[in-house]
C-alpha atoms as a PDB file:
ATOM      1  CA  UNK A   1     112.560 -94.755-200.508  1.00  0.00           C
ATOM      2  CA  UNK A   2     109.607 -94.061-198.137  1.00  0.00           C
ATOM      3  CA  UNK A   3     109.026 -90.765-196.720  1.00  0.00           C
ATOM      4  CA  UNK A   4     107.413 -90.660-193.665  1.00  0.00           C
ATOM      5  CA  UNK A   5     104.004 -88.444-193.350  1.00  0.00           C
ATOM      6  CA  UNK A   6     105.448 -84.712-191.894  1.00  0.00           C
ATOM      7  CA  UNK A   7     103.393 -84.243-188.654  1.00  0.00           C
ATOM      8  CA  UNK A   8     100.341 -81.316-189.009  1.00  0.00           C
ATOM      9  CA  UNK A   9     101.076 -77.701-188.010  1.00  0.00           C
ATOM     10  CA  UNK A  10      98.090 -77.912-185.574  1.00  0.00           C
ATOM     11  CA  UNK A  11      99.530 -80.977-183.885  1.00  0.00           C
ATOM     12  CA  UNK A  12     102.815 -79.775-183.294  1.00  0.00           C
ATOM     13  CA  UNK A  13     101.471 -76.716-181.836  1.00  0.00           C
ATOM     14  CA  UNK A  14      98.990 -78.909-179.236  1.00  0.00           C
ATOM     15  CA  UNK A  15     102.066 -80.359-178.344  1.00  0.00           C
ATOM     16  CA  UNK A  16     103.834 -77.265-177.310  1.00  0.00           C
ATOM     17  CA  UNK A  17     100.567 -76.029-175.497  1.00  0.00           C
ATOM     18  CA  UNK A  18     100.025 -79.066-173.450  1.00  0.00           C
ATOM     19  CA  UNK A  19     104.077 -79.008-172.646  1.00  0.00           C
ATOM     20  CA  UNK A  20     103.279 -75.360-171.486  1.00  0.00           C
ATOM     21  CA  UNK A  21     100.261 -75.960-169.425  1.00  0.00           C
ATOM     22  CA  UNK A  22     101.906 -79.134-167.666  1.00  0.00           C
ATOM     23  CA  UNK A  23     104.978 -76.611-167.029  1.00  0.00           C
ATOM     24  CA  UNK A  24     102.613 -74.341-165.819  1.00  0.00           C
ATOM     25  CA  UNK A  25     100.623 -76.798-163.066  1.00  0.00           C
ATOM     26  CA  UNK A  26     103.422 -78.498-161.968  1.00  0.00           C
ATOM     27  CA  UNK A  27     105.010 -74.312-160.836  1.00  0.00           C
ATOM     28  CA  UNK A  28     101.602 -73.578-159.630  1.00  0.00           C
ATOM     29  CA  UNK A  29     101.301 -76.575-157.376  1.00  0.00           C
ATOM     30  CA  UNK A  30     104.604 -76.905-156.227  1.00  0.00           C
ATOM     31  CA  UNK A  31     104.887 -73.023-155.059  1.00  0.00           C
ATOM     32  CA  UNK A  32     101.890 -72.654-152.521  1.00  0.00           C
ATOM     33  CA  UNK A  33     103.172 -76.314-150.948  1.00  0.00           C
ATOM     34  CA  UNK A  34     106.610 -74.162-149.967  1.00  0.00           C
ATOM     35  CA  UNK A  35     104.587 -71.283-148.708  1.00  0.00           C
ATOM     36  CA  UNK A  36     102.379 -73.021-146.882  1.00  0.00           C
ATOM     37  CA  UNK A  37     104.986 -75.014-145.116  1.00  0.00           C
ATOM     38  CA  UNK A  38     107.499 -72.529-144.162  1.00  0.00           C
ATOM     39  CA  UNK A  39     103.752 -70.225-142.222  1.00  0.00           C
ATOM     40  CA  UNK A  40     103.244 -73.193-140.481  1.00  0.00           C
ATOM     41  CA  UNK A  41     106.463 -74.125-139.522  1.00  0.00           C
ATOM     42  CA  UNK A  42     106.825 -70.435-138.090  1.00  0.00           C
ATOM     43  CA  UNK A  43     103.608 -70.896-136.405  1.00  0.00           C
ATOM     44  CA  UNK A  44     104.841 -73.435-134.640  1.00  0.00           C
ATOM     45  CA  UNK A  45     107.862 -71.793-133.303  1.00  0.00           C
ATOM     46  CA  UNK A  46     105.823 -68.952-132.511  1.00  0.00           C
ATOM     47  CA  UNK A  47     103.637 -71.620-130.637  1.00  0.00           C
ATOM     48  CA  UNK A  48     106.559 -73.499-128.989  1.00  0.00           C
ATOM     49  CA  UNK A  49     108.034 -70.047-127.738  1.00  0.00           C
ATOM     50  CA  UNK A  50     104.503 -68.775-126.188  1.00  0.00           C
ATOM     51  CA  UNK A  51     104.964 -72.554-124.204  1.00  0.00           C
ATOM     52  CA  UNK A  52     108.035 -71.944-123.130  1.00  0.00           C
ATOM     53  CA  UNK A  53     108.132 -68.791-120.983  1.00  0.00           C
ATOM     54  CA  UNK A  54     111.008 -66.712-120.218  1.00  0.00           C
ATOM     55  CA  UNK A  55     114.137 -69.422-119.833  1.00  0.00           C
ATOM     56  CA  UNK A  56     116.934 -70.453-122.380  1.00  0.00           C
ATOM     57  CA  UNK A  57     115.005 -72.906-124.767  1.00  0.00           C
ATOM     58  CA  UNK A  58     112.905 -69.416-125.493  1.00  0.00           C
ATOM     59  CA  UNK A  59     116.175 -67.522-126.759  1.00  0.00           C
ATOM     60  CA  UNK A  60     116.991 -70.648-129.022  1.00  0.00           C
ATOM     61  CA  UNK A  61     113.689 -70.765-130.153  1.00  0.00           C
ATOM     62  CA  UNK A  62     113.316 -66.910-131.018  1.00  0.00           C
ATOM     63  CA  UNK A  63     116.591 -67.528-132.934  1.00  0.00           C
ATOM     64  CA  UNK A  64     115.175 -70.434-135.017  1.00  0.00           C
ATOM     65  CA  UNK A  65     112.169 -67.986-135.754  1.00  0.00           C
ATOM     66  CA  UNK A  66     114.265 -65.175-136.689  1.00  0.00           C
ATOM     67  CA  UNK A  67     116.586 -68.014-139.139  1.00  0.00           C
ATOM     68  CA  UNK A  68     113.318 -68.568-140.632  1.00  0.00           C
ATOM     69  CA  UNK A  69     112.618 -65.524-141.457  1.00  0.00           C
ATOM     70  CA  UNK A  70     115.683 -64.259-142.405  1.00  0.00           C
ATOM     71  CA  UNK A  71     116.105 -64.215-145.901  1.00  0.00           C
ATOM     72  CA  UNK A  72     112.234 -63.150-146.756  1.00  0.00           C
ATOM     73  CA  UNK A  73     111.807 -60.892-144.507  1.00  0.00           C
ATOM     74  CA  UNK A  74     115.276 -58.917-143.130  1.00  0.00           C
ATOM     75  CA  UNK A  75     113.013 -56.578-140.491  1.00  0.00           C
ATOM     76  CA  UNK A  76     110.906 -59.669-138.491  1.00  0.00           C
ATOM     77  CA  UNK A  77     113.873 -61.283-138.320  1.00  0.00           C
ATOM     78  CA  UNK A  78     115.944 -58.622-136.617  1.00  0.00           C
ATOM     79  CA  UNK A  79     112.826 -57.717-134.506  1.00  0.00           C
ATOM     80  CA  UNK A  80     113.048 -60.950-133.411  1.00  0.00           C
ATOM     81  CA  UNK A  81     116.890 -61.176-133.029  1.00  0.00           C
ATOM     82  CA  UNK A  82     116.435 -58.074-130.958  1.00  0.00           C
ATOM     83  CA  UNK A  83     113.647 -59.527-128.686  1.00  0.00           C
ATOM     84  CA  UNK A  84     115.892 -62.481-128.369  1.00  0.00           C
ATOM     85  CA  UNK A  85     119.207 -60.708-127.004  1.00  0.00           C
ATOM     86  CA  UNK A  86     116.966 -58.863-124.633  1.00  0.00           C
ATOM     87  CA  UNK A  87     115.863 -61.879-123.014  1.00  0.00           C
ATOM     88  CA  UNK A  88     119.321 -63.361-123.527  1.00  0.00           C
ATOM     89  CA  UNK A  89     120.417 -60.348-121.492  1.00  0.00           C
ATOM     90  CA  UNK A  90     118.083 -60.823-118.553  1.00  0.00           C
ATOM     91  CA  UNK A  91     118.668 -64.499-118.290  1.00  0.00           C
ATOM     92  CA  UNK A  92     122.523 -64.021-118.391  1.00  0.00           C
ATOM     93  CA  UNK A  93     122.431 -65.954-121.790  1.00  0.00           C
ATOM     94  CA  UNK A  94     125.491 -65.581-122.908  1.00  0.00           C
ATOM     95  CA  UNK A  95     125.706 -68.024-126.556  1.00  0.00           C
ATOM     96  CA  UNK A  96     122.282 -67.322-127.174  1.00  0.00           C
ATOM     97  CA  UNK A  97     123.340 -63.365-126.513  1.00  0.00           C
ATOM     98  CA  UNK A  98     126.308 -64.316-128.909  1.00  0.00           C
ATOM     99  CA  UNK A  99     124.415 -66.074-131.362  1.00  0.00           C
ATOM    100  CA  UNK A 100     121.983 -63.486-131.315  1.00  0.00           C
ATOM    101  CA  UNK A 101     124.499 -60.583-131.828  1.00  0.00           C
ATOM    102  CA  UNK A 102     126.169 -62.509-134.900  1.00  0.00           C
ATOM    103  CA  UNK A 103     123.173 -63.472-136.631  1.00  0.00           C
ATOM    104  CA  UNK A 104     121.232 -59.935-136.475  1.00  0.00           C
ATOM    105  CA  UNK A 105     124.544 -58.669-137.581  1.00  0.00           C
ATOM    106  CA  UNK A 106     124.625 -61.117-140.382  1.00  0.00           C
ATOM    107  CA  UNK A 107     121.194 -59.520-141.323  1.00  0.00           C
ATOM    108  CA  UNK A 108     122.151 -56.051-141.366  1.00  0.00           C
ATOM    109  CA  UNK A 109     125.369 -57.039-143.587  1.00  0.00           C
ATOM    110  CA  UNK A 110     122.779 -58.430-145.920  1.00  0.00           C
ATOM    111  CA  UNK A 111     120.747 -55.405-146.295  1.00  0.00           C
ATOM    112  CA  UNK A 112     123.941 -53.285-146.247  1.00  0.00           C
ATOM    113  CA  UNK A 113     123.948 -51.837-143.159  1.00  0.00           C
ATOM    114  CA  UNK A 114     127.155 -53.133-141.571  1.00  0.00           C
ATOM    115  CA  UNK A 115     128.442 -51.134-138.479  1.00  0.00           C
ATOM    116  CA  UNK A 116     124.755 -51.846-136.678  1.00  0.00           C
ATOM    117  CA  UNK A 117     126.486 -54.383-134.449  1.00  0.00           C
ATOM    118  CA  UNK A 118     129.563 -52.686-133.954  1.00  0.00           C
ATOM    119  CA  UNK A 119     128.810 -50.759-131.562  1.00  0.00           C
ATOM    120  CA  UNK A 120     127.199 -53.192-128.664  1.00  0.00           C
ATOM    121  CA  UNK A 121     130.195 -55.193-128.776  1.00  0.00           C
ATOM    122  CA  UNK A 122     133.135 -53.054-128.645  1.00  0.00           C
ATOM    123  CA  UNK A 123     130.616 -51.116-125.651  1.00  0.00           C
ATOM    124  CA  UNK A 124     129.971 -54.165-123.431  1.00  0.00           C
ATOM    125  CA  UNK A 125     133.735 -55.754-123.819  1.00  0.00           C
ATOM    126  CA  UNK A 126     134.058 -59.421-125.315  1.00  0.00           C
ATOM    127  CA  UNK A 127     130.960 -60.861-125.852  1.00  0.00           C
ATOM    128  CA  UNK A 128     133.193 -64.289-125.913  1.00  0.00           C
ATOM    129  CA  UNK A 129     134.401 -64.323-122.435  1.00  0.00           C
ATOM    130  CA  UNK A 130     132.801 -67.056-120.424  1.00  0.00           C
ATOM    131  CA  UNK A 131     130.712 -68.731-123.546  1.00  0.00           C
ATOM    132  CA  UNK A 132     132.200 -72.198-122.531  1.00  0.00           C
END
């Protein structure tokens, strides 16, 4: 019977450090790729919405900005919720008004404030009636 050599203390060890630092790089380059894409990605809405005036395909695109921001940062994105049924307003918007009312109250449900968009609706009527 044979016995195979038992592998060093120190090599087992090197082992475990280079598994650690691969671990490591791999996090540390995957993370900034993520951040980097969802800035410019927002930058480019913000661009797109600067080129598109005061119509309809703004009030979509403040809504995709606000999505965006949604998660990370609650207040931006109802800032820009807000900004967005005001304009939805003037235009006469009304599913981009709708939209915007649902998903800023999604956002205040989130952060635990849920009677925020209560009270716009039940003051103005249906929101619904004429979305079609």
């Amino acid at each position: 019977m044979r016995l195979e050599p038992r592998p060093q203390k120190g090599a087992r060890t090197r082992r475990r450090y280079e598994a650690y630092c691969s671990s490591f790089l791999i996090c540390f380059v995957l993370t900034p790729g993520y951040a980097i894409s969802q800035d410019s990605r927002a930058d480019s809405l913000r661009s797109a919405i600067d080129d598109a005036g005061n119509d309809t395909s703004a009030v979509s695109l403040l809504l995709k900005l606000a999505a965006e921001y949604g998660e990370n940062e609650p207040d931006s994105a109802i800032s820009i919720y807000s900004r967005a049924i005001q304009l939805a307003e003037v235009l006469d918007f009304r599913p981009g008004l709708a939209q915007a009312y649902g998903d800023r109250g999604s956002i205040y449900a989130g952060i635990g404030v849920v009677d925020k968009e209560l009270r716009p609706i039940l003051c103005t009527g249906s929101s619904a009636k004429g979305l079609s």
